[in-house]
Structure formats: C-alpha cells, structure tokens
Protein backbone atom coordinates (compact mmCIF):
# COMPACT_ATOMS: atom_id res chain seq x y z
CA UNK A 1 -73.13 -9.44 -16.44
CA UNK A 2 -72.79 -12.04 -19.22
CA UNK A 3 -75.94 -9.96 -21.16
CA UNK A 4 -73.96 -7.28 -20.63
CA UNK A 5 -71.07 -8.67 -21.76
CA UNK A 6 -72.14 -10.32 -24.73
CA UNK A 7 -73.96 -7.22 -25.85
CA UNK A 8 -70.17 -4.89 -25.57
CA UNK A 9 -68.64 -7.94 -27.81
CA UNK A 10 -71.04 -7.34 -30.59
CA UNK A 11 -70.62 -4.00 -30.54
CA UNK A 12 -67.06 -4.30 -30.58
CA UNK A 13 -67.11 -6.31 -33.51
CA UNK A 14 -68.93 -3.82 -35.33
CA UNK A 15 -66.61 -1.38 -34.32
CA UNK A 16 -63.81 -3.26 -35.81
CA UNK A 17 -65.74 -4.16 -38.59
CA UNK A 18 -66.22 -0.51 -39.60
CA UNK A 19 -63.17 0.55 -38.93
CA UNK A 20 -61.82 -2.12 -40.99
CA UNK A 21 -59.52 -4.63 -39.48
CA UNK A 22 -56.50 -3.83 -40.66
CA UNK A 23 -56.69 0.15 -40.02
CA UNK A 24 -58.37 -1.96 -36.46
CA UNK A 25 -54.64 -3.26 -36.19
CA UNK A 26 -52.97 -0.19 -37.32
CA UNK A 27 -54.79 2.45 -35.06
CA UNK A 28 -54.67 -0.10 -31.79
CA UNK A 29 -51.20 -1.82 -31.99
CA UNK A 30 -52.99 -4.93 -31.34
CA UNK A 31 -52.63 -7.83 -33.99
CA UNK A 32 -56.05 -9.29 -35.51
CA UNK A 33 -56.08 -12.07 -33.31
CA UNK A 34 -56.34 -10.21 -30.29
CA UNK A 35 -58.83 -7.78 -31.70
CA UNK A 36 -60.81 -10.77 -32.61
CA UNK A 37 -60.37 -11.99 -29.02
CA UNK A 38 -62.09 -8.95 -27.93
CA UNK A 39 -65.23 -9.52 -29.25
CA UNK A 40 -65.40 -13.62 -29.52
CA UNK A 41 -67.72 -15.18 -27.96
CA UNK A 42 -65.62 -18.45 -27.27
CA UNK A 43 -65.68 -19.69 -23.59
CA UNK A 44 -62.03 -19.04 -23.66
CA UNK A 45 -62.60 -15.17 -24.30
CA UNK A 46 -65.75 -14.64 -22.05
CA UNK A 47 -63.82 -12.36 -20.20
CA UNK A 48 -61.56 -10.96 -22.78
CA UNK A 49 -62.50 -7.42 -23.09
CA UNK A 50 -61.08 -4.81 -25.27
CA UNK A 51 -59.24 -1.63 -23.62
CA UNK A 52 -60.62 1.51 -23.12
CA UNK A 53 -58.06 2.98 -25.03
CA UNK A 54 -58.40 1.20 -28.23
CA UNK A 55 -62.28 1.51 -27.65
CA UNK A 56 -61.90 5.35 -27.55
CA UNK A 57 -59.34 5.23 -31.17
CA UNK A 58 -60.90 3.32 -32.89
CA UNK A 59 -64.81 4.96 -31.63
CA UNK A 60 -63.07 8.49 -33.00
CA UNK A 61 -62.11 6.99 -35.99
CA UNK A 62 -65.35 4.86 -37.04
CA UNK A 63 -68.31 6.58 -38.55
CA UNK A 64 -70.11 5.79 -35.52
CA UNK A 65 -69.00 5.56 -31.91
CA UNK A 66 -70.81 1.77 -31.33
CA UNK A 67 -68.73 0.97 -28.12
CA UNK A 68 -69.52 4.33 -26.45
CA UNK A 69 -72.54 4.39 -27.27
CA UNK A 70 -73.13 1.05 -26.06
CA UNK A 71 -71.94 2.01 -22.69
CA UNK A 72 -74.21 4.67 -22.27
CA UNK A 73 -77.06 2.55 -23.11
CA UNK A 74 -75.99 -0.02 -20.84
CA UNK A 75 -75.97 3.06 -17.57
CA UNK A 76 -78.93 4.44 -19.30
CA UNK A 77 -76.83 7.72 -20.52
CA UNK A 78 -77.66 9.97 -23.19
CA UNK A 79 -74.74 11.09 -25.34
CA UNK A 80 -74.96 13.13 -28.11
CA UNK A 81 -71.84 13.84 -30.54
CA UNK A 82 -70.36 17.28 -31.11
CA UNK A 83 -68.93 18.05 -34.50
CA UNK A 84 -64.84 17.07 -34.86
CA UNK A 85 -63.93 20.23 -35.62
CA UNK A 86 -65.73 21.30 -31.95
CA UNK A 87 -64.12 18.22 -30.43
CA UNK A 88 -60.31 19.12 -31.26
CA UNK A 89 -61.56 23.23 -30.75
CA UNK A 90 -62.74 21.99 -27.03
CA UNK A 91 -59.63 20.43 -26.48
CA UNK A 92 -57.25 23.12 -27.53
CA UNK A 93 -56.09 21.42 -30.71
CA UNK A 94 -58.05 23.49 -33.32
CA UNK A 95 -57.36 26.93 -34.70
C-alpha cells in the first residue's frame, strides 16, 4: 500500500498543480494547507488522502484527469474520456 500510496500523492499534486492552487482552493472548499496535506509526503500525512469528491472537481476541471486515471492504472482499468459536451448530454444537463 505505501507504493500505492505514494504514487496517488504525486498524482494529486499534479492535479492541484494544474488546476492551479488557488482555483484548487476555490473549486474544493479546502484551504491550501490541507490540499497540500493531501499529497505530502511527510510521515505526519502518510495517510492523509484527498476526498473523492474534490478528486472528481478538480479531475473535471484540469486538462487531464491525473487522479482518475491513476486509479485505473492502479486496478489495471482502461478509461477513456468522452467529450464534455457528451458528458453533461449523458447526464441530462445538455441541450
């Protein structure tokens, strides 16, 4: 698990990271240092893991969706990534 686990904080980070961390901080509700908590690698944070619902914001927001992705890797998943516009269609919030 700590592979695992050290491999979801750096793809955290670069999910922040893209994102930006302010619009991070914005989209989440969470304040920098907890973001930053998320993907430390600090003995104090081992276990410090950001929520699925921030993951899945900020993923929809980013230009790439590191986190999922990451997961799907890690359960040896293939995803592939529908167009927005199909996305909010799919889930009734299109035209």
């Amino acid at each position: 698990m700590q592979v695992v686990g050290s491999y979801l904080k750096k793809h955290i980070e670069a999910l922040v990271k893209n994102v930006g961390i302010e619009n991070a901080c914005t989209i989440t509700g969470r304040s920098k240092a907890t973001l930053g908590g998320y993907y430390s690698d600090n003995p104090e944070h081992y276990d410090r893991y950001m929520p699925i619902d921030a993951v899945t914001a900020l993923d929809k927001t980013a230009s790439f969706p590191h986190v999922t992705t990451d997961l799907g890797e890690v359960i040896c998943a293939t995803l592939s990534r529908n167009s927005r516009d199909q996305v909010q269609k799919n889930m009734g919030q299109g035209a």
